[in-house]
C-alpha atoms as a PDB file:
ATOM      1  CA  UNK A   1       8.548  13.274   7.832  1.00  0.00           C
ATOM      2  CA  UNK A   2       7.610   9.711   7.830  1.00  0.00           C
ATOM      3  CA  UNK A   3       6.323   7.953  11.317  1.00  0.00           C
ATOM      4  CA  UNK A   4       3.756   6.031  12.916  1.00  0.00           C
ATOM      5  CA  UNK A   5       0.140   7.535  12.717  1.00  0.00           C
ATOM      6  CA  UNK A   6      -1.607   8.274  16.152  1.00  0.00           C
ATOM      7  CA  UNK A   7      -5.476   7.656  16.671  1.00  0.00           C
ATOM      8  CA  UNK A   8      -5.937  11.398  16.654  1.00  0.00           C
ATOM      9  CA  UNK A   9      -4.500  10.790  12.677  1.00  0.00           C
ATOM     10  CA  UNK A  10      -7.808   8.936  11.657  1.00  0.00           C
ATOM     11  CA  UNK A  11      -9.771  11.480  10.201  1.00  0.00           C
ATOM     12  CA  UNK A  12      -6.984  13.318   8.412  1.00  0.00           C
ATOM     13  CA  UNK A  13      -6.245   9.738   6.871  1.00  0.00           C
ATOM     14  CA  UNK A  14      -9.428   8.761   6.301  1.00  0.00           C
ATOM     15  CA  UNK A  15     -10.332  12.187   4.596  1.00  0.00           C
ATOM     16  CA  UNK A  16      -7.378  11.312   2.329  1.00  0.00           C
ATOM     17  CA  UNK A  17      -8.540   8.031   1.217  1.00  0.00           C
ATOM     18  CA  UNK A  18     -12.199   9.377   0.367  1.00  0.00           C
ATOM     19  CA  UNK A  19     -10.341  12.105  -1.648  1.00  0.00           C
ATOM     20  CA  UNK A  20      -8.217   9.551  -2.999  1.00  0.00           C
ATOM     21  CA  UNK A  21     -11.271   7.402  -4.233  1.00  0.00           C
ATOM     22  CA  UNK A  22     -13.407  10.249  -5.649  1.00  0.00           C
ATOM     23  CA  UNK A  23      -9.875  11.732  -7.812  1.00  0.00           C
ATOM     24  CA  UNK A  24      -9.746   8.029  -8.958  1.00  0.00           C
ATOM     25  CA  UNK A  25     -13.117   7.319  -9.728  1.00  0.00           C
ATOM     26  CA  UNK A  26     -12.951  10.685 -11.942  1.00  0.00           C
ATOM     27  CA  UNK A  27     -10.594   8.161 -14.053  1.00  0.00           C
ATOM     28  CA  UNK A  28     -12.905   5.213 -13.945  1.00  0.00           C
ATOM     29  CA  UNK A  29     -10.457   3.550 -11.857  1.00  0.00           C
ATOM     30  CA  UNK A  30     -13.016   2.005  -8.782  1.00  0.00           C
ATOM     31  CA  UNK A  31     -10.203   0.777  -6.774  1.00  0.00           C
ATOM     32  CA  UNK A  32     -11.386   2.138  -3.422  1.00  0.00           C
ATOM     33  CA  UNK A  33     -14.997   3.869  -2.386  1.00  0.00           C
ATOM     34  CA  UNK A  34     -16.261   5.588   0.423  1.00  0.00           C
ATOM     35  CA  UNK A  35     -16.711   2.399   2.057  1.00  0.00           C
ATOM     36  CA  UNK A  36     -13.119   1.323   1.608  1.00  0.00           C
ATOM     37  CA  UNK A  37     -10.498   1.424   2.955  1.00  0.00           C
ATOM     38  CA  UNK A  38     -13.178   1.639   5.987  1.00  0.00           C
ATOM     39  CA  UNK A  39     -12.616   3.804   9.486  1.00  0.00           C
ATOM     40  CA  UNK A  40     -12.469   0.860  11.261  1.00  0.00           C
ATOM     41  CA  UNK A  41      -9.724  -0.829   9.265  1.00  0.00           C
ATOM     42  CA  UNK A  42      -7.426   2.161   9.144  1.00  0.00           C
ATOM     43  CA  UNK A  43      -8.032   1.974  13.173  1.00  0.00           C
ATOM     44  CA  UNK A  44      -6.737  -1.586  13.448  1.00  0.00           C
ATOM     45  CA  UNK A  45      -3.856  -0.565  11.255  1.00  0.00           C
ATOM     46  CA  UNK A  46      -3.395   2.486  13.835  1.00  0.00           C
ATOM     47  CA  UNK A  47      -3.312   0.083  16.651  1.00  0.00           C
ATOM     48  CA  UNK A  48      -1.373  -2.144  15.427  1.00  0.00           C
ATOM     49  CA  UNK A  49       0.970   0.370  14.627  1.00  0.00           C
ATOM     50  CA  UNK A  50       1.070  -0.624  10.795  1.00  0.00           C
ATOM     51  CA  UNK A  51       0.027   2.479   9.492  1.00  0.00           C
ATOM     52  CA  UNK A  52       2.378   5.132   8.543  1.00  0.00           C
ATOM     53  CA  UNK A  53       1.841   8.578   7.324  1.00  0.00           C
ATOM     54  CA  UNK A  54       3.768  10.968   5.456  1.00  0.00           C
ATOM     55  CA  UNK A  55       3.539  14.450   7.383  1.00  0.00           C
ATOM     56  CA  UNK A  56       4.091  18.188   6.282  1.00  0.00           C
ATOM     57  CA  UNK A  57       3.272  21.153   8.424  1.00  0.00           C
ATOM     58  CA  UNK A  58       0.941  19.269  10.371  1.00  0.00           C
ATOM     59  CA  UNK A  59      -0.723  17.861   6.851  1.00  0.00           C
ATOM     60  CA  UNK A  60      -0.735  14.208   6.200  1.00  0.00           C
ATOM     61  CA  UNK A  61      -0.051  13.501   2.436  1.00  0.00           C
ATOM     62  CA  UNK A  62       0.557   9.761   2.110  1.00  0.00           C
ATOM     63  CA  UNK A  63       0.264   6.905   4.349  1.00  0.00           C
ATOM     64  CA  UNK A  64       0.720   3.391   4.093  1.00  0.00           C
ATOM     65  CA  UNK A  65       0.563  -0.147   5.824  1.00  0.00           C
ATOM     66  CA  UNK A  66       3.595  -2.129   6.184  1.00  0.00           C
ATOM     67  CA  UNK A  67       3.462  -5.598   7.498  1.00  0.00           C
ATOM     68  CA  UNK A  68       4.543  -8.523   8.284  1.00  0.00           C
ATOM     69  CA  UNK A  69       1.403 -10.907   8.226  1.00  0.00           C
ATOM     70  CA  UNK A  70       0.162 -12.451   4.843  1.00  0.00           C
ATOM     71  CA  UNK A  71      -3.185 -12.519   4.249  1.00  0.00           C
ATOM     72  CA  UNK A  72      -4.926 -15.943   3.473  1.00  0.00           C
ATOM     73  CA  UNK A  73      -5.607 -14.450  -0.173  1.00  0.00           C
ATOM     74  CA  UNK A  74      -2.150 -14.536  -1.180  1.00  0.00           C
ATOM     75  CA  UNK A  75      -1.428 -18.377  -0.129  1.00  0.00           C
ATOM     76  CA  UNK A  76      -1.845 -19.088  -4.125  1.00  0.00           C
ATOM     77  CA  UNK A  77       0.794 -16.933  -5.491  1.00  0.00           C
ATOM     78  CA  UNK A  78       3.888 -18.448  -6.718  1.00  0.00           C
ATOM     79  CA  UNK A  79       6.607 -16.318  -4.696  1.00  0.00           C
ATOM     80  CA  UNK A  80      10.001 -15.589  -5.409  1.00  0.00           C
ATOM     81  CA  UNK A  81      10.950 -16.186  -1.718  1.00  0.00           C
ATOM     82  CA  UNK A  82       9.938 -18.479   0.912  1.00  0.00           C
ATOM     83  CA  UNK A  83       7.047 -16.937   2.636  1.00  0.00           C
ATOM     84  CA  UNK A  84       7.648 -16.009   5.861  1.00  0.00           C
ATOM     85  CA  UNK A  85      10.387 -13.233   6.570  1.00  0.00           C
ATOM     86  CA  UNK A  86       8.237 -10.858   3.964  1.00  0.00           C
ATOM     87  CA  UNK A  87       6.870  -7.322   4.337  1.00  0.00           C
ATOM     88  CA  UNK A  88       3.366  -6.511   2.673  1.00  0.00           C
ATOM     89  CA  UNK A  89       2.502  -3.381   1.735  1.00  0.00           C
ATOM     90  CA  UNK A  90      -1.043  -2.353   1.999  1.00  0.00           C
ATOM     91  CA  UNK A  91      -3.196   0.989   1.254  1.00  0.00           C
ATOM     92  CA  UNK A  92       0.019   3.318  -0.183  1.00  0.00           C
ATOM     93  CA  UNK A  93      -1.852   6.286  -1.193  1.00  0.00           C
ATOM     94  CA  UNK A  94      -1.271  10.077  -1.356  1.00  0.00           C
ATOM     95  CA  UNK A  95      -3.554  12.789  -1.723  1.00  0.00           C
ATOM     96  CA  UNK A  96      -4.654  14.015  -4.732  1.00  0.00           C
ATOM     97  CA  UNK A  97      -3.731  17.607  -4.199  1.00  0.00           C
ATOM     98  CA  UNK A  98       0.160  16.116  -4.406  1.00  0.00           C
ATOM     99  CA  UNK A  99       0.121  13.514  -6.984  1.00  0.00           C
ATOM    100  CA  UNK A 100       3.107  13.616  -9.525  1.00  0.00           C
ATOM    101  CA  UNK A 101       5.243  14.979  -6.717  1.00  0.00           C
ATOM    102  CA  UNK A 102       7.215  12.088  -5.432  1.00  0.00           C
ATOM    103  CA  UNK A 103       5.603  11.373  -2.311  1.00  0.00           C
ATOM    104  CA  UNK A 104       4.198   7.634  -3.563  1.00  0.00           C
ATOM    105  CA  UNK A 105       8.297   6.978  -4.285  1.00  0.00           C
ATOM    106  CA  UNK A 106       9.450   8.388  -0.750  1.00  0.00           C
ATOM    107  CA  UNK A 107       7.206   5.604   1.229  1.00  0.00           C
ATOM    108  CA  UNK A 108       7.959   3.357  -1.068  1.00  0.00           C
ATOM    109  CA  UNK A 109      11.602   4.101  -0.023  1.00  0.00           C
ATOM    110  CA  UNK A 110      11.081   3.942   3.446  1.00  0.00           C
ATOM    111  CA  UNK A 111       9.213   1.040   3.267  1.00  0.00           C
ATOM    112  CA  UNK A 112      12.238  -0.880   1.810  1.00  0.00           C
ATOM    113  CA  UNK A 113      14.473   0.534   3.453  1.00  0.00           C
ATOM    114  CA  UNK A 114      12.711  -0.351   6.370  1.00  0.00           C
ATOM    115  CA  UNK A 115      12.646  -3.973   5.127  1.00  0.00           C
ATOM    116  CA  UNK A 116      16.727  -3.911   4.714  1.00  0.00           C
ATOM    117  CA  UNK A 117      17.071  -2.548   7.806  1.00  0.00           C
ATOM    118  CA  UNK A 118      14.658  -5.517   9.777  1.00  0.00           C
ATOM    119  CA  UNK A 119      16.495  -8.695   7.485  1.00  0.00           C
ATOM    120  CA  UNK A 120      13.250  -9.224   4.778  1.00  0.00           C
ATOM    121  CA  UNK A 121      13.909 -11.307   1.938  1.00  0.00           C
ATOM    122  CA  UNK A 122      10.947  -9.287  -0.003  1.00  0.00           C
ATOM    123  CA  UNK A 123       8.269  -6.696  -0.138  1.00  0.00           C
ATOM    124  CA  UNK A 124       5.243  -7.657  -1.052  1.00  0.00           C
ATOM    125  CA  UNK A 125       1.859  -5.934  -2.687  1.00  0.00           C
ATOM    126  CA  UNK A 126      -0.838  -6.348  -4.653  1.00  0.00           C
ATOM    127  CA  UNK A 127      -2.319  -3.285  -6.843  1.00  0.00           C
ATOM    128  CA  UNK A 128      -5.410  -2.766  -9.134  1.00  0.00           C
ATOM    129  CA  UNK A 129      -5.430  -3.971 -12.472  1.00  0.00           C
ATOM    130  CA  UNK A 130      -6.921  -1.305 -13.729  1.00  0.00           C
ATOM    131  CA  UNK A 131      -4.079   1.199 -12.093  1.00  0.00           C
ATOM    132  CA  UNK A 132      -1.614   1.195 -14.916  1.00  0.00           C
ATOM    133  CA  UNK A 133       0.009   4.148 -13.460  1.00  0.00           C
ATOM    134  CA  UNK A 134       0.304   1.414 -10.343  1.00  0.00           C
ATOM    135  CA  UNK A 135       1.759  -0.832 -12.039  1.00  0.00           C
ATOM    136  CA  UNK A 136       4.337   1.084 -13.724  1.00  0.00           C
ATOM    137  CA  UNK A 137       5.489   2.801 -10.571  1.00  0.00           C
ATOM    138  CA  UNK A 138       6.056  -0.673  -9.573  1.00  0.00           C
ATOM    139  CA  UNK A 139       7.578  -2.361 -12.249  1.00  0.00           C
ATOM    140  CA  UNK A 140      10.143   0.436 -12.299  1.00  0.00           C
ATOM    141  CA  UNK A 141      11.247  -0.064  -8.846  1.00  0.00           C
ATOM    142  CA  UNK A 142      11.594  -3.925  -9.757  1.00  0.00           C
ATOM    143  CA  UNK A 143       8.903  -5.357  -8.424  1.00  0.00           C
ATOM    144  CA  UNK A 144       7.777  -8.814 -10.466  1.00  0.00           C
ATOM    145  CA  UNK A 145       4.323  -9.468 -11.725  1.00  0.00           C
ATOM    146  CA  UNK A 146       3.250 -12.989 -10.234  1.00  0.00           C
ATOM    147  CA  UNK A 147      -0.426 -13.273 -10.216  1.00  0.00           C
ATOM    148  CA  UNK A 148      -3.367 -12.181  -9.449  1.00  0.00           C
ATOM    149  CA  UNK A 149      -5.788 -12.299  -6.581  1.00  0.00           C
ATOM    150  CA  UNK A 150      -9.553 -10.535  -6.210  1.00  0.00           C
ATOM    151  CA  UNK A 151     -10.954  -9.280  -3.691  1.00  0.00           C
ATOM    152  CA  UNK A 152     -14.792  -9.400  -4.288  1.00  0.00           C
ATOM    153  CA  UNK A 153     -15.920  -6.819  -1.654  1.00  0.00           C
ATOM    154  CA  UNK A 154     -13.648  -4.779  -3.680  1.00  0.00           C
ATOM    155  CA  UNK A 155     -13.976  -4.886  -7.239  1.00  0.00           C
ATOM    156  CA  UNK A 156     -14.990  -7.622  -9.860  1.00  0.00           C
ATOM    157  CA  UNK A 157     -11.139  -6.865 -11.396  1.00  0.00           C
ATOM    158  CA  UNK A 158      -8.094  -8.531 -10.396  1.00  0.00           C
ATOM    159  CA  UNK A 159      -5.615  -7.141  -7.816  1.00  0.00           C
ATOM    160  CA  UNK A 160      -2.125  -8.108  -9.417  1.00  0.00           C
ATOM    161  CA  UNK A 161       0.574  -9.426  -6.644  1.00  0.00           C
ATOM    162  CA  UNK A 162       4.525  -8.024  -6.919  1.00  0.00           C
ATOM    163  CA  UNK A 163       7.162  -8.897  -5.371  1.00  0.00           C
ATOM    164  CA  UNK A 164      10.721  -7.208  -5.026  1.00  0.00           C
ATOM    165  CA  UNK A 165      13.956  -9.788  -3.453  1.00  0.00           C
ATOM    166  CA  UNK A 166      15.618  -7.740  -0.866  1.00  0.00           C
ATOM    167  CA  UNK A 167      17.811 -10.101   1.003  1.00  0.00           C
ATOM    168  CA  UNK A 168      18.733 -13.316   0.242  1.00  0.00           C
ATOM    169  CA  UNK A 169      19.721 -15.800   3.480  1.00  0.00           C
END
């Protein structure tokens, strides 16, 4: 089941990022570390009720942040659409212990259904460029390579922005 995470979700989710960074890692992909995504960001996403969380028998496998506000990194990007009625997608991740099993592809399908459902014109995302898996799992959905933005606190690598036209006004 897909829904909102609570406060009382933090630690699960933030257990599932550091496992999520250490299983990466192990491929010499440093997209996250222990240091992000940090406890204190996945708590503003809480509270702002951006965060969602995919949930099993009281086991959170996946989350995600979907939301409306652009960032002031992605002002650069050529869009496809106007920016303004767009959904970002932020932190999808599932734990390790469940990769290969679908779970990345049922957020993603919430999250545009969810889009549909609210009148966006696009999702938005950026992902590693060193996450070919990523990037494939995007591409095959539809999502368009634009550009690329960097996030120094990150990585030294580019983050590669997609987009995907949902609805056009």
């Amino acid at each position: 089941m897909i829904r909102n995470a609570s406060l009382e979700d933090l630690n699960k989710i933030k257990e599932l990022t550091e496992a999520c960074a250490e299983a990466l890692q192990e491929q010499n992909i440093f997209q996250w570390n222990e240091n992000y995504p940090s406890r204190e960001k996945l708590k503003n996403d809480i509270q702002r009720e951006d965060l969602f969380v995919y949930e099993d028998q009281d086991r959170i496998i996946a989350i995600m942040v979907l939301t409306s506000k652009m960032e002031a990194v992605y002002e650069n990007i050529e869009w496809l659409t106007e920016t303004g009625n767009n959904l970002y997608v932020h932190r999808l991740a599932t734990h390790p212990e469940f990769w290969g099993y679908g779970y990345a592809r049922k957020m993603m399908d919430f999250a545009e259904e969810l889009a549909k459902k609210s009148n966006f014109i696009s999702i938005r995302l950026d992902t590693f460029s060193k996450n070919l898996r990523n990037q494939k799992f995007y591409e095959n959905r539809g999502y368009r390579k634009l550009g690329d933005v960097y996030f120094p606190h990150k990585n030294e690598h580019p983050f590669h922005c997609y987009e995907l036209i949902l609805n056009q006004v």
